[in-house]
Structures are given as structure tokens and as C-alpha cells.
N, C-alpha and C. Protein backbone atom coordinates (compact mmCIF):
# COMPACT_ATOMS: atom_id res chain seq x y z
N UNK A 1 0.85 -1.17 0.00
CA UNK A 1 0.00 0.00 0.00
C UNK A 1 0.89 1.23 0.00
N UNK A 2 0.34 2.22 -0.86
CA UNK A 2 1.80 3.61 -0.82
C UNK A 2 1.36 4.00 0.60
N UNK A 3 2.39 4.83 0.82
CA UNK A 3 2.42 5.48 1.85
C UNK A 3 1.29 6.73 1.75
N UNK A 4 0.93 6.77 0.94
CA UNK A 4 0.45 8.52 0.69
C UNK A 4 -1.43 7.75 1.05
N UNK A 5 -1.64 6.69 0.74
CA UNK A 5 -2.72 6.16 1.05
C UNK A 5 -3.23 5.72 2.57
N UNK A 6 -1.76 5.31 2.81
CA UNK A 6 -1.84 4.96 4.44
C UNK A 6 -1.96 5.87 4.98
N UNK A 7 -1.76 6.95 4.84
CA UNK A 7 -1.76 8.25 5.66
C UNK A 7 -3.14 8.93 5.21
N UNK A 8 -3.74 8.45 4.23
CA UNK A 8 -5.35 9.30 3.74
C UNK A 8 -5.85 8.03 5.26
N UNK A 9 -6.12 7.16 5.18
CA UNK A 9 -6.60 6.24 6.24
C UNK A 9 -6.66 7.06 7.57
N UNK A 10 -5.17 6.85 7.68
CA UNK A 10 -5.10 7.67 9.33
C UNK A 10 -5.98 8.73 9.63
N UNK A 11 -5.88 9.85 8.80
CA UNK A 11 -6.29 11.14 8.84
C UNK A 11 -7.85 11.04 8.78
N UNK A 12 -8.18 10.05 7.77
CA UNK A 12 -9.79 9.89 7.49
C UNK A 12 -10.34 9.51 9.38
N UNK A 13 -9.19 8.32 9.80
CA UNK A 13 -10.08 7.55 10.80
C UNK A 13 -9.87 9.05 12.29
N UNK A 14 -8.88 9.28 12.40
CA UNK A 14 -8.80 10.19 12.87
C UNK A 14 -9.52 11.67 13.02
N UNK A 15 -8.91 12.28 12.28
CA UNK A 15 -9.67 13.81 12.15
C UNK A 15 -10.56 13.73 11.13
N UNK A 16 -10.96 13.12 9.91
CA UNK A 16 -11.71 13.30 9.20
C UNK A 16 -13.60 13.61 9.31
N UNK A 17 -13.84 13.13 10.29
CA UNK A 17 -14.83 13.34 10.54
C UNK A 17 -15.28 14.62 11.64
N UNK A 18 -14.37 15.13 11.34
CA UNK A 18 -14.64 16.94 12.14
C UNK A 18 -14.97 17.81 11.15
N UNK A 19 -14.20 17.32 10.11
CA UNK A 19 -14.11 17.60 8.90
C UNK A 19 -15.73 17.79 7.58
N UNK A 20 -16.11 16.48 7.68
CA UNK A 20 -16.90 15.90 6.83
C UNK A 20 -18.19 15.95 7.99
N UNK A 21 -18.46 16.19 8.92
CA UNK A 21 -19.56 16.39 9.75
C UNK A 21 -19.62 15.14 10.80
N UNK A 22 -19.09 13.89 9.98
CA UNK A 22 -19.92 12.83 10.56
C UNK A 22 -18.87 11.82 10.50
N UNK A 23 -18.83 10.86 11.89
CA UNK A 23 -18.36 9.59 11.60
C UNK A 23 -18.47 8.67 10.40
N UNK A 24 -19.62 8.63 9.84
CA UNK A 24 -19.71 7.64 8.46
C UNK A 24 -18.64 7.83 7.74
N UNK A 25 -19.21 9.14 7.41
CA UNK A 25 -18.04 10.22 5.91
C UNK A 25 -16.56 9.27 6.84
N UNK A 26 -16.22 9.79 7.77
CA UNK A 26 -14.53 8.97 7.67
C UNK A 26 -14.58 7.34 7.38
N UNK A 27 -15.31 6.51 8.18
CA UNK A 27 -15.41 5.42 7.60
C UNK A 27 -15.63 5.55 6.10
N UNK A 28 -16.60 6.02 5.40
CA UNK A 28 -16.79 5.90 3.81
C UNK A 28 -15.31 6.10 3.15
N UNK A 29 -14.59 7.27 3.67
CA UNK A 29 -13.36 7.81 3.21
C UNK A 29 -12.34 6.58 3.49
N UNK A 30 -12.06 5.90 4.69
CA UNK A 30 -11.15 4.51 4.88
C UNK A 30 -11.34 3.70 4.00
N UNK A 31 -12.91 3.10 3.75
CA UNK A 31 -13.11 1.81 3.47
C UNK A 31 -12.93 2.09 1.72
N UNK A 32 -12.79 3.68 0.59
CA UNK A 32 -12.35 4.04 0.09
C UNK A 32 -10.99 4.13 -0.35
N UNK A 33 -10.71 4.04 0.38
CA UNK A 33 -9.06 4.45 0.56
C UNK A 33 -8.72 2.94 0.11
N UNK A 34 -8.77 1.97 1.80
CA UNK A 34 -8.08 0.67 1.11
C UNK A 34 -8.36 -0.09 -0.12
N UNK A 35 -9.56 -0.01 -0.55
CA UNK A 35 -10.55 -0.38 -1.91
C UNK A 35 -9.62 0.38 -3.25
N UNK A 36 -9.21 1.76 -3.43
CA UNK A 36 -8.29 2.24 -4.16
C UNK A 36 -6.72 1.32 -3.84
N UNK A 37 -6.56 1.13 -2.55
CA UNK A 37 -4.76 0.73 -2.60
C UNK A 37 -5.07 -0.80 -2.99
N UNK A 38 -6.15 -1.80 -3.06
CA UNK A 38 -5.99 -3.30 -3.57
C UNK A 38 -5.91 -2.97 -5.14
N UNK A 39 -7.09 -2.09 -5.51
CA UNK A 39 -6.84 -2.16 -7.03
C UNK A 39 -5.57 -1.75 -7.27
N UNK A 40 -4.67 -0.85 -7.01
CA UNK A 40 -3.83 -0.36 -7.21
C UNK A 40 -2.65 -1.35 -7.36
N UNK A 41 -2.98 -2.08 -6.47
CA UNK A 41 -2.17 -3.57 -6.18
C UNK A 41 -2.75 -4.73 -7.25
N UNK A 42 -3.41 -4.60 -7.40
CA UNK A 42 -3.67 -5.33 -8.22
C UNK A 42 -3.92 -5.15 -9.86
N UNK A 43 -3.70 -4.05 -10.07
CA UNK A 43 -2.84 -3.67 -11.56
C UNK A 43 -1.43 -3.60 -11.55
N UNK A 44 -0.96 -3.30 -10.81
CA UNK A 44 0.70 -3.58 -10.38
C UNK A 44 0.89 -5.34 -10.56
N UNK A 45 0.12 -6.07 -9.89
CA UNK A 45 0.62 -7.23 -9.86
C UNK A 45 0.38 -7.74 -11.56
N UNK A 46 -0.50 -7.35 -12.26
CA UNK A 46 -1.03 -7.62 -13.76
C UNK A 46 0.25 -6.90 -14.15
N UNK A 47 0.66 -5.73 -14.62
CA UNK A 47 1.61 -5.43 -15.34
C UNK A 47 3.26 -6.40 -14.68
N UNK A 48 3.56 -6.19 -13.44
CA UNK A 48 4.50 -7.32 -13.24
C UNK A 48 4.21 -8.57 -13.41
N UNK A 49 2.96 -9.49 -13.86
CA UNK A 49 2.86 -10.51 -14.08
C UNK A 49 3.08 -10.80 -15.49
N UNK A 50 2.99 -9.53 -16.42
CA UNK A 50 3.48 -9.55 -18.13
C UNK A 50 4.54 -9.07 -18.15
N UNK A 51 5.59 -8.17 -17.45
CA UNK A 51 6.57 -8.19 -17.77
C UNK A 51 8.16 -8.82 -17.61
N UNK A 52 7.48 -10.57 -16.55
CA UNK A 52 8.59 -11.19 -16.07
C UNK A 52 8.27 -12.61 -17.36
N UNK A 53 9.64 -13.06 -17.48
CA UNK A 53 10.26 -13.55 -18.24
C UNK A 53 11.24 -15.00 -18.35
N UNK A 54 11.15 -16.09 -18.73
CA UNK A 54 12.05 -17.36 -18.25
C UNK A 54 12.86 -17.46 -19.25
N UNK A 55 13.92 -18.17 -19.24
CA UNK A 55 14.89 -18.35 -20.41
C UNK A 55 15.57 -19.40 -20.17
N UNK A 56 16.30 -20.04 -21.24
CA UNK A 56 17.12 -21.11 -20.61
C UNK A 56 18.51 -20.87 -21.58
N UNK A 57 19.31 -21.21 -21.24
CA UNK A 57 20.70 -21.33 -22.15
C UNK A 57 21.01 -22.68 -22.54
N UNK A 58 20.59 -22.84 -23.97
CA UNK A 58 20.69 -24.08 -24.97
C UNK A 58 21.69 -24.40 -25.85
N UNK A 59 22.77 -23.54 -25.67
CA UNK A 59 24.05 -23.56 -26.26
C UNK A 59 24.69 -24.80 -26.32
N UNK A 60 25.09 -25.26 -27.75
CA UNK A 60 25.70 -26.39 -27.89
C UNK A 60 26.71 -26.10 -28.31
N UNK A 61 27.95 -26.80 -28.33
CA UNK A 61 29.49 -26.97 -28.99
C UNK A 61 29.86 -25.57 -28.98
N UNK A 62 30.39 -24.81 -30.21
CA UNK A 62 31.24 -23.91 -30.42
C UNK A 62 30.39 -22.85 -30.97
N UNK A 63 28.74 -23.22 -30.78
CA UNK A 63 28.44 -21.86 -31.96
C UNK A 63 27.91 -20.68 -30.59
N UNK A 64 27.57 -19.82 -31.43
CA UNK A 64 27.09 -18.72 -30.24
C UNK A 64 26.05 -19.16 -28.98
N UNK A 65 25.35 -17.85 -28.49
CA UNK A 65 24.93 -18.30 -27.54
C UNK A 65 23.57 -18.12 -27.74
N UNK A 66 23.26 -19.35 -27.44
CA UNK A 66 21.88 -19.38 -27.84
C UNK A 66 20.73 -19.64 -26.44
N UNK A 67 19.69 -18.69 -26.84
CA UNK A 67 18.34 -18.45 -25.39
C UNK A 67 17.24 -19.24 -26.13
N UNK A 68 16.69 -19.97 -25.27
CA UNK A 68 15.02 -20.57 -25.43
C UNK A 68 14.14 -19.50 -24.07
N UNK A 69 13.58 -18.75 -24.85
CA UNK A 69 12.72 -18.21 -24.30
C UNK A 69 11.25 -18.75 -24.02
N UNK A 70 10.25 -17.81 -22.92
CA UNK A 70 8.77 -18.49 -22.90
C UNK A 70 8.25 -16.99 -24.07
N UNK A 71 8.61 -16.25 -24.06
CA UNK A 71 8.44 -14.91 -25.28
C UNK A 71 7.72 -14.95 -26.45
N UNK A 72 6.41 -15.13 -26.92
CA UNK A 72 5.94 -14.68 -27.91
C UNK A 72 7.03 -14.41 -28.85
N UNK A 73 7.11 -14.27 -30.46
CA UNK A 73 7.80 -13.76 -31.27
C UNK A 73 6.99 -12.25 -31.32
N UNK A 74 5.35 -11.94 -31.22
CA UNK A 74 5.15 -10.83 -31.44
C UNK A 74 5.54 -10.18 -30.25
N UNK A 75 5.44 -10.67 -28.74
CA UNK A 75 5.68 -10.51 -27.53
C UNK A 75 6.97 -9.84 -27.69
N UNK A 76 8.10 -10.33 -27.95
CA UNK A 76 9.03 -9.84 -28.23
C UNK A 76 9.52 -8.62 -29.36
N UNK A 77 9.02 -8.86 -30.67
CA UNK A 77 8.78 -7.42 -31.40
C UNK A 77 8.24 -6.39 -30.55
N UNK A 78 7.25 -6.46 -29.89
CA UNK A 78 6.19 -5.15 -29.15
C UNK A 78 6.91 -4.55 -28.09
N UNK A 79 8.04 -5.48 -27.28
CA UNK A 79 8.75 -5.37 -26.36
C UNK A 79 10.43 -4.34 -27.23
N UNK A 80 10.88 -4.82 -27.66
CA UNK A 80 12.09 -4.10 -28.68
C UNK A 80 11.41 -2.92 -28.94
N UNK A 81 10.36 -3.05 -29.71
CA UNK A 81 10.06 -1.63 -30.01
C UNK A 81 9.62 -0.29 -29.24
N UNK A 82 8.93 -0.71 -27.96
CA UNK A 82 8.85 -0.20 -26.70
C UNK A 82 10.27 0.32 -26.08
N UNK A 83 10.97 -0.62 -26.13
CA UNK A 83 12.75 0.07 -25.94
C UNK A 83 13.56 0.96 -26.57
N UNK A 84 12.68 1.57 -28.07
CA UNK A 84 13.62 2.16 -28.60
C UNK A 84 13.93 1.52 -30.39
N UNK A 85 13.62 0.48 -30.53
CA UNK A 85 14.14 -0.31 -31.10
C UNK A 85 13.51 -0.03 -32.90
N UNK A 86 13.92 0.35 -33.87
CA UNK A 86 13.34 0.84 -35.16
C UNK A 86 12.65 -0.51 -35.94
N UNK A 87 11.76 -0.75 -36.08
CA UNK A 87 11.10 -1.92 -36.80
C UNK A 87 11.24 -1.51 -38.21
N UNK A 88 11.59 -2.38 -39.36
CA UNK A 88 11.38 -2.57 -40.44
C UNK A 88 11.44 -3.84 -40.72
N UNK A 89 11.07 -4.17 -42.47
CA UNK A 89 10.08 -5.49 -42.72
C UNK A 89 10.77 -6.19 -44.01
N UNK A 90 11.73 -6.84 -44.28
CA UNK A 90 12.34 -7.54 -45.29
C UNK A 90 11.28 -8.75 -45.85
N UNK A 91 10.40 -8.62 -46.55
CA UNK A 91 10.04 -10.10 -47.27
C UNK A 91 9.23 -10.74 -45.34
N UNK A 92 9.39 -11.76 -44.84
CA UNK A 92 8.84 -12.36 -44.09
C UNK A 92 10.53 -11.76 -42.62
N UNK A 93 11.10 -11.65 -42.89
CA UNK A 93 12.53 -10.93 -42.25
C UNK A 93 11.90 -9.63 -41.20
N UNK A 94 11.84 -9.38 -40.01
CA UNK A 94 11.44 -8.17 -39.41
C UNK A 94 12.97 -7.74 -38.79
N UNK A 95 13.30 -6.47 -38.98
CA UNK A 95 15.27 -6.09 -38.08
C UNK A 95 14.46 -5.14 -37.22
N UNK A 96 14.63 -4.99 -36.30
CA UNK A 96 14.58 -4.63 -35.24
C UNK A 96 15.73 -3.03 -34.55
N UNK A 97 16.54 -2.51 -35.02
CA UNK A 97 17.44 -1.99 -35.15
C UNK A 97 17.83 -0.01 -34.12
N UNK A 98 18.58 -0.33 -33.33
CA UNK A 98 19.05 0.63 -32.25
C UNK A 98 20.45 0.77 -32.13
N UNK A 99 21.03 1.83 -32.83
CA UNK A 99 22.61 2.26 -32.61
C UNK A 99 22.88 0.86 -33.66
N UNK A 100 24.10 0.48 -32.65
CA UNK A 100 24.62 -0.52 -33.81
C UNK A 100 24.52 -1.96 -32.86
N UNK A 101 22.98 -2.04 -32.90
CA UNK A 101 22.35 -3.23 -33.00
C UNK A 101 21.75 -3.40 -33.60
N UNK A 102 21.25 -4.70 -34.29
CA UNK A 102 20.38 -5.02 -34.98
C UNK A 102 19.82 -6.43 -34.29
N UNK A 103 18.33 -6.54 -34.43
CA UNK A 103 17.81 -8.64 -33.93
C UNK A 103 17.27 -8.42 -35.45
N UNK A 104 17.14 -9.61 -35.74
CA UNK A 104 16.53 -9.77 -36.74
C UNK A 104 15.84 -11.25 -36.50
N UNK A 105 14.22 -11.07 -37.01
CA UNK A 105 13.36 -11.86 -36.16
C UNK A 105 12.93 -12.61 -37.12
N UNK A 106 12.88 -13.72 -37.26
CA UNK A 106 12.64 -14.38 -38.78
C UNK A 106 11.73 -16.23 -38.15
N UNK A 107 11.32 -16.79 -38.85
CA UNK A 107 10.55 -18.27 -38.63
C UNK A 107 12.11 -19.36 -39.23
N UNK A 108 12.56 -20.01 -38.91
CA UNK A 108 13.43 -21.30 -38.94
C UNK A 108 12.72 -22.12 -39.22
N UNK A 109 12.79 -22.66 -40.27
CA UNK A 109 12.14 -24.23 -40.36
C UNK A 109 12.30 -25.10 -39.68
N UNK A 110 13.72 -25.38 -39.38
CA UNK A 110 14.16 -26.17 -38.12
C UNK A 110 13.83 -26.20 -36.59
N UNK A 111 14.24 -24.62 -36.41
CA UNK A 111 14.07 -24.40 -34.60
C UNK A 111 13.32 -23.57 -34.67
N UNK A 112 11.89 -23.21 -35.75
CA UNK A 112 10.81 -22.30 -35.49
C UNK A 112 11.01 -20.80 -35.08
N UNK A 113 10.23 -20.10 -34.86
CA UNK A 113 10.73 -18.52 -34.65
C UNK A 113 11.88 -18.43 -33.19
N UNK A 114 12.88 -17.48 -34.11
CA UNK A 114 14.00 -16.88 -33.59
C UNK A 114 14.29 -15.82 -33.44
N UNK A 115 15.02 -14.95 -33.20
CA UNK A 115 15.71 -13.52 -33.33
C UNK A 115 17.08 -13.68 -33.20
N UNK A 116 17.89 -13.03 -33.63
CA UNK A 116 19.15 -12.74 -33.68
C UNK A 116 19.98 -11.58 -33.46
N UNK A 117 20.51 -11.44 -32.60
CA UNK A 117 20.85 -10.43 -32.29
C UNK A 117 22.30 -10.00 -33.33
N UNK A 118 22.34 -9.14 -33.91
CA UNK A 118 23.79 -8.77 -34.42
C UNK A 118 24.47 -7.31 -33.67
N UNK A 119 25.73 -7.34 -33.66
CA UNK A 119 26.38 -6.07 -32.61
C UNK A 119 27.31 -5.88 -33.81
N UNK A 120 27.58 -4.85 -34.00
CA UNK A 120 28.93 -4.10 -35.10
C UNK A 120 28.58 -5.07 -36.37
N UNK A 121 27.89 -5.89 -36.58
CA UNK A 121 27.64 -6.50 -37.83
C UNK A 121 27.95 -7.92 -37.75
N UNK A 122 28.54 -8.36 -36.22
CA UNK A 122 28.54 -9.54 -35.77
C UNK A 122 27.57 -10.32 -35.21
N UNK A 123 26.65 -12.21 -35.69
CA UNK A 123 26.42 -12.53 -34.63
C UNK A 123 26.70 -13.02 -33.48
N UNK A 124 26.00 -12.22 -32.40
CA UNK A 124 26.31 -12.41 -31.07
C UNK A 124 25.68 -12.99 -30.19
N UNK A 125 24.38 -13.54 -30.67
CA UNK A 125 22.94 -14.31 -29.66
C UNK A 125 22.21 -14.63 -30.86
N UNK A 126 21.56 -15.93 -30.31
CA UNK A 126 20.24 -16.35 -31.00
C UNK A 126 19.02 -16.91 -29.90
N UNK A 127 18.25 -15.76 -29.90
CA UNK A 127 16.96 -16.39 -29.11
C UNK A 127 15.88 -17.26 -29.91
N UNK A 128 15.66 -18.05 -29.13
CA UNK A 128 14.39 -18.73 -29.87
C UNK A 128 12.99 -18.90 -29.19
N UNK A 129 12.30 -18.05 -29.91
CA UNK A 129 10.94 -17.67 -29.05
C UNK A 129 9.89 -18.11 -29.44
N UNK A 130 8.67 -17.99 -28.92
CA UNK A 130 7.33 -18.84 -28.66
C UNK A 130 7.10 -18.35 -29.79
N UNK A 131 5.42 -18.98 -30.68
CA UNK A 131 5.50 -18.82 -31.71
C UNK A 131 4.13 -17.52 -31.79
């Protein structure tokens, strides 16, 4: 609960009703108050419940480093681009592109939708995300 709410409480249960004429009015104003700090809490817990994330590191032998994500492929476009990230559209190819990065988000026949991260024109990561 913020602080700035806990303290409407106090004041409501307290002085508020010198205020507002009547004992109710402060009760109405409390039982207000905490009713605002659950929702409040409970859109907090909805946006932190979409913006946490699992991954695993699937890296085999000598090639780069490769992530299995739980990530949507659009999940992940909507997310890059929210960061900053310039979308454009090659054929079925989406690059993704900020300074001198580039992902480039494409379907694998093999290991299904991926992204790739490139740095200075090197690859440097391959995620492979939900479809």
C-alpha cells in the first residue's frame, strides 16, 4: 500500500470526521481508501505478471549463444520496439534496429521462430521464441 494512502486512512479515521460532519463520511473515506490501494495492487501485480520472463541457455558446442525463451515472437517485437528499437520489414525478415544493434526476427524451419541479435555487424545471440 503507498504510503500517501496509508496516511489518507489515518487522517480519514482520525480527524476526518470533524471535517466531513460525521463519523460515516470517515469510515466511507477509509473503506475508500483501502478499496483504491488493492486495485492499485492489483494492476501492479497484472503489469509485473506480463513483464517477467524465463529463459534457458541451450548452447551447444562452439556456436554462439543461444536463449530458449517463454516470449511470444510478437511478444518480443512489441517489447524491442517499446525500448527504442526501429522496426522494419524484409520479405517475411522483421530487423529490429538501435545504434549498432540489430535482432533480426525471422521463422526457422528447423528451430521455429527466432531472433538474432547482431552487434557491429557480428552474430552475437540467437533467441528462440514462442511462436
Amino acid at each position: 500500500m503507498p504510503a500517501a494512502t496509508g496516511l489518507f486512512i489515518l487522517f480519514s479515521l482520525n480527524g476526518g470526521y470533524a471535517i466531513a460532519g460525521s463519523s460515516i463520511a470517515a469510515l466511507d473515506a477509509a473503506a475508500y481508501a483501502l478499496y483504491a490501494a488493492k486495485a492499485t495492487s492489483d494492476q501492479e501485480a497484472q503489469v509485473m505478471a506480463t513483464t517477467s520472463s524465463q529463459y534457458k541457455d541451450i548452447t551447444r558446442g562452439g556456436s554462439i549463444r543461444n536463449i530458449e525463451t517463454d516470449v511470444s515472437k510478437s511478444d518480443f517485437i512489441k517489447n524491442m520496439e517499446a525500448s527504442g528499437y526501429k522496426v522494419t520489414r524484409d520479405g517475411n525478415v522483421i530487423h529490429l534496429d538501435s545504434g549498432g544493434n540489430r535482432y533480426t526476427v525471422y521463422d526457422s524451419p528447423r528451430n521455429g521462430p527466432s531472433a538474432q541479435l547482431f552487434s557491429g555487424g557480428e552474430p552475437v545471440l540467437k533467441i528462440r521464441v514462442k511462436p
